[in-house]
N, C-alpha and C. Protein backbone atom coordinates (compact mmCIF):
# COMPACT_ATOMS: atom_id res chain seq x y z
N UNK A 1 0.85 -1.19 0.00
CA UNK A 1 0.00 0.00 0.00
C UNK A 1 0.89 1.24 0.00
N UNK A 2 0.68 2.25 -0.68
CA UNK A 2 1.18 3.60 -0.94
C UNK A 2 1.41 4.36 0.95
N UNK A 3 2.14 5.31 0.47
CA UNK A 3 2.09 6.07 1.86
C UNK A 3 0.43 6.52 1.75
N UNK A 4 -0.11 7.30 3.42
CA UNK A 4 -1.35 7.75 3.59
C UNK A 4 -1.13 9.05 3.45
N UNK A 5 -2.18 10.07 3.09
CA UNK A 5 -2.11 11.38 3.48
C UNK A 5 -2.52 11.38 4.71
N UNK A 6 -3.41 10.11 5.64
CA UNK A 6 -4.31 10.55 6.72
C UNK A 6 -3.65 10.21 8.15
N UNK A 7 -3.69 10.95 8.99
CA UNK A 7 -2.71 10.60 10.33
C UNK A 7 -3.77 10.32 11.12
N UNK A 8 -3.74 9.76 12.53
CA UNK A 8 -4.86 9.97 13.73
C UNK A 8 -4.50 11.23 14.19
N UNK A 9 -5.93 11.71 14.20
CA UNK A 9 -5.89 13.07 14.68
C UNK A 9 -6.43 13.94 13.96
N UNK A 10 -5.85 14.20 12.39
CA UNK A 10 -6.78 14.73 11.39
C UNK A 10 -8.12 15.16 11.59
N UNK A 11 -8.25 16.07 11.07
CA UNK A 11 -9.51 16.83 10.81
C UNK A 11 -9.94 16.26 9.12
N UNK A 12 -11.33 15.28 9.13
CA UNK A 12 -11.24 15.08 7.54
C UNK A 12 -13.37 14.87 7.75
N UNK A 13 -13.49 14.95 6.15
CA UNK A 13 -14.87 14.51 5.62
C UNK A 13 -14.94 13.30 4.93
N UNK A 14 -16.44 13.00 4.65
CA UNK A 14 -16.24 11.82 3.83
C UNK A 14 -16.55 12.56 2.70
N UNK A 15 -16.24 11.41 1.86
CA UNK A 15 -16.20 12.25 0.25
C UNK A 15 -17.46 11.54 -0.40
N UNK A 16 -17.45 10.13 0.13
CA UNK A 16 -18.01 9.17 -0.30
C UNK A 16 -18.97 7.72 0.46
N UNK A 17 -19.64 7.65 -0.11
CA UNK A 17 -20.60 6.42 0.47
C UNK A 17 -21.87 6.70 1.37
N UNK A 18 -22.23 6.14 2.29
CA UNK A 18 -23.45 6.41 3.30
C UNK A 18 -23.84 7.55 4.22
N UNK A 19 -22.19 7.60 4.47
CA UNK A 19 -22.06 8.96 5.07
C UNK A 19 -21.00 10.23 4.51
N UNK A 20 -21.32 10.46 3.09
CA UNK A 20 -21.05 11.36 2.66
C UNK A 20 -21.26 12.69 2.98
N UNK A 21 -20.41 13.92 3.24
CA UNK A 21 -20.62 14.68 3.97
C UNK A 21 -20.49 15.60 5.45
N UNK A 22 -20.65 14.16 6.44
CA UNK A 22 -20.15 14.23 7.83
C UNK A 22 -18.25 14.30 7.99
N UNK A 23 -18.50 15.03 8.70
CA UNK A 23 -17.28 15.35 9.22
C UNK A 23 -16.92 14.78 10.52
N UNK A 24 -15.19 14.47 10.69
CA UNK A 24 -14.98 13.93 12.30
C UNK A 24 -13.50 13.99 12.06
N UNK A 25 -12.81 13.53 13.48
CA UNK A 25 -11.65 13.72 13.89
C UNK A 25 -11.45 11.97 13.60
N UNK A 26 -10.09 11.40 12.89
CA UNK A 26 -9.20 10.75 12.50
C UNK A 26 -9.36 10.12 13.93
N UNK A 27 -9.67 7.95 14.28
CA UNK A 27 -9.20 7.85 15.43
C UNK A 27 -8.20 6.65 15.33
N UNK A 28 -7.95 6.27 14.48
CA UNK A 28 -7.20 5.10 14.18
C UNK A 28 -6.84 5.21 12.54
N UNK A 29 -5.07 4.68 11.92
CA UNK A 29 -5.29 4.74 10.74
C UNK A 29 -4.59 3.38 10.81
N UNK A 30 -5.76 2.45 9.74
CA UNK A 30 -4.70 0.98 9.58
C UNK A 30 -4.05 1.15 8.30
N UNK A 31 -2.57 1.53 8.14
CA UNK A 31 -2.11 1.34 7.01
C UNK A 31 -1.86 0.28 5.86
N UNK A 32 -1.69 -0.57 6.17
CA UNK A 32 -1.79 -2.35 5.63
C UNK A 32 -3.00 -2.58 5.08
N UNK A 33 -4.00 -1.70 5.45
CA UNK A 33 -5.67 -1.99 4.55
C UNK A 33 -6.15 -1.08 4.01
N UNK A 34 -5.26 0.05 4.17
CA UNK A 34 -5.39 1.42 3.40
C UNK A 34 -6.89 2.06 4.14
N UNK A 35 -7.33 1.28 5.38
CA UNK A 35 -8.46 2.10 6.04
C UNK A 35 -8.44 3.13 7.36
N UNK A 36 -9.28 3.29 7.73
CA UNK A 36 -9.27 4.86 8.67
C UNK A 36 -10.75 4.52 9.51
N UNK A 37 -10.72 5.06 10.57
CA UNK A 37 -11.55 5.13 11.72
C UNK A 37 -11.99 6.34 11.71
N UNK A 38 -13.15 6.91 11.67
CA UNK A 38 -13.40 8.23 11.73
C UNK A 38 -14.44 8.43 12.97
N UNK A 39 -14.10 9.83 13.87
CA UNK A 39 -15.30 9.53 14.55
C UNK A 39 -17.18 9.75 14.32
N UNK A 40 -17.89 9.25 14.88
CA UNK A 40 -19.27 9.38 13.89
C UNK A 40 -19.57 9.25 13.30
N UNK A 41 -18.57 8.53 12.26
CA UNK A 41 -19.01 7.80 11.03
C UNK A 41 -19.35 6.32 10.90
N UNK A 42 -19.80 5.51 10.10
CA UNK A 42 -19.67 4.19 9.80
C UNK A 42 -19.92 3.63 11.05
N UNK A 43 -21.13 4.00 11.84
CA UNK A 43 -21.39 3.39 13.06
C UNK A 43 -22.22 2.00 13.03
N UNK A 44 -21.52 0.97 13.70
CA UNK A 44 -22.17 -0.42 13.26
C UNK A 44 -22.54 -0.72 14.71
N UNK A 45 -23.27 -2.18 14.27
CA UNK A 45 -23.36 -2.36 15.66
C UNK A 45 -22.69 -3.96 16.30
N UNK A 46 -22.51 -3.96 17.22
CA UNK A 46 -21.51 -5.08 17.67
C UNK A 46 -22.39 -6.12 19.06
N UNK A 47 -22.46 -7.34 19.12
CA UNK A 47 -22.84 -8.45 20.01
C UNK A 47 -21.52 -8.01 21.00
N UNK A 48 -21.92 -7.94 22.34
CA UNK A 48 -21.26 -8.73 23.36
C UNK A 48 -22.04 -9.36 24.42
N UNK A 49 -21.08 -10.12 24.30
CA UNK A 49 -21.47 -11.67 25.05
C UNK A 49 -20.81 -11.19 26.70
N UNK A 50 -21.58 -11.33 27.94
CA UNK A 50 -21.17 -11.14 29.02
C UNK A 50 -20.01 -12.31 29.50
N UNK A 51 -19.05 -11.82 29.65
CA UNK A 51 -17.89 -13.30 30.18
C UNK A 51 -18.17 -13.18 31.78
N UNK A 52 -19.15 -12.77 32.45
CA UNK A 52 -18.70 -13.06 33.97
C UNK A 52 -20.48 -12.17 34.34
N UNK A 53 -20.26 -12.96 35.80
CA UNK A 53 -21.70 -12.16 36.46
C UNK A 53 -21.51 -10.67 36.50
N UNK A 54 -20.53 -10.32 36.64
CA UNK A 54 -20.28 -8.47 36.67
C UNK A 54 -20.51 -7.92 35.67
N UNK A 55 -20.35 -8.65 34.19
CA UNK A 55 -19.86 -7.96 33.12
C UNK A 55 -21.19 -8.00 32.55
N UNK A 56 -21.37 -6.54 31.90
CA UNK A 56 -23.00 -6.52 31.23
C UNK A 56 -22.75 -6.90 29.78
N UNK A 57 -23.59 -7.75 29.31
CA UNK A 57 -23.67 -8.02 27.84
C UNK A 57 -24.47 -7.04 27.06
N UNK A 58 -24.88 -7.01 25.52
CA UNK A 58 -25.91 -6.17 25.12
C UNK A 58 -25.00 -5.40 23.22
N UNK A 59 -25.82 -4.96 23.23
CA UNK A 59 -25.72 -4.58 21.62
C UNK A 59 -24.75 -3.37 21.81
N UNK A 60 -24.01 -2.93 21.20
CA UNK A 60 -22.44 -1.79 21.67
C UNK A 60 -22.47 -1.27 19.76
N UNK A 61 -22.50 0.38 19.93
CA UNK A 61 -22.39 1.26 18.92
C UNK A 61 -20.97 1.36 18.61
N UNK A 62 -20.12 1.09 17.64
CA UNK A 62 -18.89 1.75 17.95
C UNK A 62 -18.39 2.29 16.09
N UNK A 63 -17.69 2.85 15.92
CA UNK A 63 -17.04 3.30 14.16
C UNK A 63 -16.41 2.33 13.80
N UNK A 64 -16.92 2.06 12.32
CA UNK A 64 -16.10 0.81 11.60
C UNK A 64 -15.25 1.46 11.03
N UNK A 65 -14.36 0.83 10.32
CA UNK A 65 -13.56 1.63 9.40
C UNK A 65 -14.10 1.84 8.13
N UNK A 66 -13.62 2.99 7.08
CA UNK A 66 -13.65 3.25 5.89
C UNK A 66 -12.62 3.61 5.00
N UNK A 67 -12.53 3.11 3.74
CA UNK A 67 -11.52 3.46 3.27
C UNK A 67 -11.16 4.71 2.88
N UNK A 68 -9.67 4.40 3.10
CA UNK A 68 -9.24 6.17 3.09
C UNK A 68 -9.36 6.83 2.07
N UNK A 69 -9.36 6.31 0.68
CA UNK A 69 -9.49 7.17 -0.63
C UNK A 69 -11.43 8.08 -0.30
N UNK A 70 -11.63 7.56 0.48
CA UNK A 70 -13.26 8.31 0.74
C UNK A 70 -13.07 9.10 1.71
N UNK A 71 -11.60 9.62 1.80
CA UNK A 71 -11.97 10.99 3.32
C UNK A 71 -11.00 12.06 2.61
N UNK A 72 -10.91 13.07 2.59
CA UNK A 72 -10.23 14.23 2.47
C UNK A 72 -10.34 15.25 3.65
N UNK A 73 -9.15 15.97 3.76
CA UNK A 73 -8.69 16.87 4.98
C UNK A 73 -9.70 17.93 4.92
N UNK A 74 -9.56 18.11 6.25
CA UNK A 74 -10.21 19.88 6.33
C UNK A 74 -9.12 20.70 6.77
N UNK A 75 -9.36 22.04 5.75
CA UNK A 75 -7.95 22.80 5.98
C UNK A 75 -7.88 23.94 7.31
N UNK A 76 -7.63 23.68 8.26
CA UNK A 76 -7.79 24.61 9.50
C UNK A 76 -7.55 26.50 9.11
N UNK A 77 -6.72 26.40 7.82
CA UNK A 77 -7.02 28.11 7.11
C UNK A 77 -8.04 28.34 6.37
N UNK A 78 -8.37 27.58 5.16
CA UNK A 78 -9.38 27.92 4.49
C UNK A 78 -10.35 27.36 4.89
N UNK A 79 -10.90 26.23 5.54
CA UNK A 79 -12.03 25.85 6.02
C UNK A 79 -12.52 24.91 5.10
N UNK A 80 -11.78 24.64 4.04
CA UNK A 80 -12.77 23.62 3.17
C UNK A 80 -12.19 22.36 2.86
N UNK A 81 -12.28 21.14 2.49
CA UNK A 81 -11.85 20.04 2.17
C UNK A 81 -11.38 20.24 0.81
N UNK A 82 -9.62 19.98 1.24
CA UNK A 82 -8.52 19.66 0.33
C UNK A 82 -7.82 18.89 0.24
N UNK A 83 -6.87 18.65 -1.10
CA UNK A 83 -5.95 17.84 -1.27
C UNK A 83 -5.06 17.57 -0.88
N UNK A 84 -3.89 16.88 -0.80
CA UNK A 84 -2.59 17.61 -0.07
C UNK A 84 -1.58 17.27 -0.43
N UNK A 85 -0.72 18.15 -0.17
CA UNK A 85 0.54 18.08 -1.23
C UNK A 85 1.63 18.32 -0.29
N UNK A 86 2.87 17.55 -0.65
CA UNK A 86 3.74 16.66 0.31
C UNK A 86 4.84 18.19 -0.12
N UNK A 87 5.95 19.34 0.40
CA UNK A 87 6.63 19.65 0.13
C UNK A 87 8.06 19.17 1.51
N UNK A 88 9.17 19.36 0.84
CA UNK A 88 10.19 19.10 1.41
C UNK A 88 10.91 20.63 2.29
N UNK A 89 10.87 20.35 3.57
CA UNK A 89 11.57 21.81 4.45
C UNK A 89 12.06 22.05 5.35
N UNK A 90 12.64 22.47 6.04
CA UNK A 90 14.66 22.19 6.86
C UNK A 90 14.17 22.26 8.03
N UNK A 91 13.21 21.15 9.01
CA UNK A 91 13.40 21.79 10.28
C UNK A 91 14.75 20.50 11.27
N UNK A 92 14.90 21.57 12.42
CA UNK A 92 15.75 21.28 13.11
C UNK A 92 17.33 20.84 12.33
N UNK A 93 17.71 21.35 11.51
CA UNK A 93 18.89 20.99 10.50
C UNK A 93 18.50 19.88 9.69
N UNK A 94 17.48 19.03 9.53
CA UNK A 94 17.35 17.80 8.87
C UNK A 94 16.03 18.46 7.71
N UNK A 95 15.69 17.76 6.73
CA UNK A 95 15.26 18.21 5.42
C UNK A 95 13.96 16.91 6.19
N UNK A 96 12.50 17.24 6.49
CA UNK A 96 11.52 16.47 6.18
C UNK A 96 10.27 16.66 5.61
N UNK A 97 9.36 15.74 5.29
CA UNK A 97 8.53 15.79 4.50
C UNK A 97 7.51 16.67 5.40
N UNK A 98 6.94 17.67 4.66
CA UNK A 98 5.29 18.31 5.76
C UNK A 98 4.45 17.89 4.67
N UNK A 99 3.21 17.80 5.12
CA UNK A 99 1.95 17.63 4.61
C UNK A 99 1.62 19.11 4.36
N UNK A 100 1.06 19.68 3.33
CA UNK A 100 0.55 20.86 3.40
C UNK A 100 -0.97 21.20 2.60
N UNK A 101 -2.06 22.08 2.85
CA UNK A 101 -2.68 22.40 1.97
C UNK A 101 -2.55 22.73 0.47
N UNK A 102 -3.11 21.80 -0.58
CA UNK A 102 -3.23 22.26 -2.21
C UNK A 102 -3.95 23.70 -2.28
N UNK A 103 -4.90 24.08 -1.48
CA UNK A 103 -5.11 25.33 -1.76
C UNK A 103 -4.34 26.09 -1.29
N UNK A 104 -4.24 26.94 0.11
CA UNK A 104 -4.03 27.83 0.43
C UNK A 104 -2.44 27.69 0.99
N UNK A 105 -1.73 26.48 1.03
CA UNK A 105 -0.27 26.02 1.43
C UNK A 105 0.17 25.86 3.00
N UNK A 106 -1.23 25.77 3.83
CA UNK A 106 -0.90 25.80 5.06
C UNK A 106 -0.55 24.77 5.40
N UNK A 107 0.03 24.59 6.51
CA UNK A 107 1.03 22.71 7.41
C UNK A 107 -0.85 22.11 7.82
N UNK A 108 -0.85 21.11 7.29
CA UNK A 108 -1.76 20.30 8.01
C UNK A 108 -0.97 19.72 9.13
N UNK A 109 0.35 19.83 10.02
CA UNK A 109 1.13 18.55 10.08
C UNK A 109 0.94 19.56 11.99
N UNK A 110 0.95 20.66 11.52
CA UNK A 110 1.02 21.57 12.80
C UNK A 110 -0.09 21.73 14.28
N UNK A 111 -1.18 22.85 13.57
CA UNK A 111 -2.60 22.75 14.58
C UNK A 111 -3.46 21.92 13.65
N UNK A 112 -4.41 21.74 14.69
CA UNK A 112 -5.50 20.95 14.27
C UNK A 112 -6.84 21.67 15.11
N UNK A 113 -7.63 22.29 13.90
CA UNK A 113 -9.08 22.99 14.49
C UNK A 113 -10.13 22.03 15.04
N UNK A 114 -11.42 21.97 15.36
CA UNK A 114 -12.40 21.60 15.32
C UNK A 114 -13.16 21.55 13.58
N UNK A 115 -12.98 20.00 13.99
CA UNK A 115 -13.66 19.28 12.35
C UNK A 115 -15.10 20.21 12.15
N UNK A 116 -15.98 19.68 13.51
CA UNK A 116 -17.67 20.32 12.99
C UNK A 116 -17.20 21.99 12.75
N UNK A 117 -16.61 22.75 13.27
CA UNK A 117 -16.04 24.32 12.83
C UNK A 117 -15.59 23.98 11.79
N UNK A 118 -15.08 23.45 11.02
CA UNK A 118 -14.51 23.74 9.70
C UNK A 118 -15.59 23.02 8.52
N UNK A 119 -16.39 22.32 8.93
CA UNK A 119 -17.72 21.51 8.60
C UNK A 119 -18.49 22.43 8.18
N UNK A 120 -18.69 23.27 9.28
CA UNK A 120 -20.39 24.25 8.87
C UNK A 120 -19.62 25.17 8.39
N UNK A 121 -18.28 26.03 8.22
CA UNK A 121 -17.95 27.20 7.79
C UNK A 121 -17.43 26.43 6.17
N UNK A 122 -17.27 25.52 6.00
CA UNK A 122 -17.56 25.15 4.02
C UNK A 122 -19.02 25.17 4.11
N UNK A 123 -19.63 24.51 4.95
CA UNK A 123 -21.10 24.48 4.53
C UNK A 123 -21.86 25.95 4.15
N UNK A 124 -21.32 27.09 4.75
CA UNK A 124 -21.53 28.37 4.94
C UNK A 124 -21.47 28.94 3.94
N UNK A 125 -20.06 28.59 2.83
CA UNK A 125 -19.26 29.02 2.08
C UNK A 125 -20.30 28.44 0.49
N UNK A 126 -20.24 27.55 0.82
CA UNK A 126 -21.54 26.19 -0.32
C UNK A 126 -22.49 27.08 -0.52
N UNK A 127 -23.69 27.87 0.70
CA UNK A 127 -24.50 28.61 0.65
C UNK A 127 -24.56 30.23 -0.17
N UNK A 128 -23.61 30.43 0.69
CA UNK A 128 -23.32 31.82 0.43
C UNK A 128 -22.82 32.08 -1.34
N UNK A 129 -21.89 30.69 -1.85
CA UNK A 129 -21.82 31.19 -3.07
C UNK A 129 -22.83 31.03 -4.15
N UNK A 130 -23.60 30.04 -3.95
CA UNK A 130 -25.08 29.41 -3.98
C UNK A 130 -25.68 30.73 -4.65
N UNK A 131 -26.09 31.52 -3.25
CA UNK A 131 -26.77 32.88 -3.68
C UNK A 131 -26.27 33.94 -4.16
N UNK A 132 -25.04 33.93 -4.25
CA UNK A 132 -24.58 35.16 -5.16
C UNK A 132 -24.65 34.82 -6.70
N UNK A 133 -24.84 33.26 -7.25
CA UNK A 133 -25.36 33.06 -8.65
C UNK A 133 -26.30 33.33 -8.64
N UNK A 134 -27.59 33.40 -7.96
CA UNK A 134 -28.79 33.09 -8.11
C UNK A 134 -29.25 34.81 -8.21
């Protein structure tokens, strides 16, 4: 499998499938299956079986994975879901790779905003340009 653009932690959307649209924070990335854990997404549901008189059994909500070609970043400058593009740059005397925004060139690699904030302010952006055609 190729390198990922997606780290745990990430701020990303889905691009694609059931839950196209929703946004969440990165909680697991399996690289070997090229999939990703997102939170609030792909919520299944799971059997457990009680192993002991203490332990409660019962039906358990938890995020499946999805594949990663179906999530793209949210950019903590521009606010909207982008691509990302790998440049090479000198920190601490050593030359390494940053992740950066295709639009606007910011470090995805640095801060990390609130996903639903960067969610409704594209959603905002969707609207607003919406009505200036209309």
């Amino acid at each position: 499998m190729a390198e990922m653009n997606v780290r745990k932690g990430d701020n990303v959307m889905v691009i694609a499938g059931k839950d196209k649209g929703k946004a969440g924070k990165v909680l697991a990335v399996r690289p070997a299956t090229g999939r990703v854990y997102v939170e609030g997404v792909n919520i299944v549901s799971k059997s457990k079986k009680p192993r002991n008189a203490q332990d409660k059994g019962g039906i358990l909500k938890q995020e499946g994975a999805i594949d990663a070609s179906n999530v793209m970043h949210i950019c903590g400058e521009c606010g909207g879901v982008v691509r990302v593009r790998h440049i090479k740059e000198e920190r601490d005397g050593k030359m390494k790779s940053v992740r950066v925004c295709a639009k606007c060139g910011a470090s995805l690699d640095e801060k990390k905003s609130s996903a639903k904030k960067a969610a409704k302010k594209a959603a905002k952006k969707k609207t607003a340009k919406a009505k200036k055609e209309d």
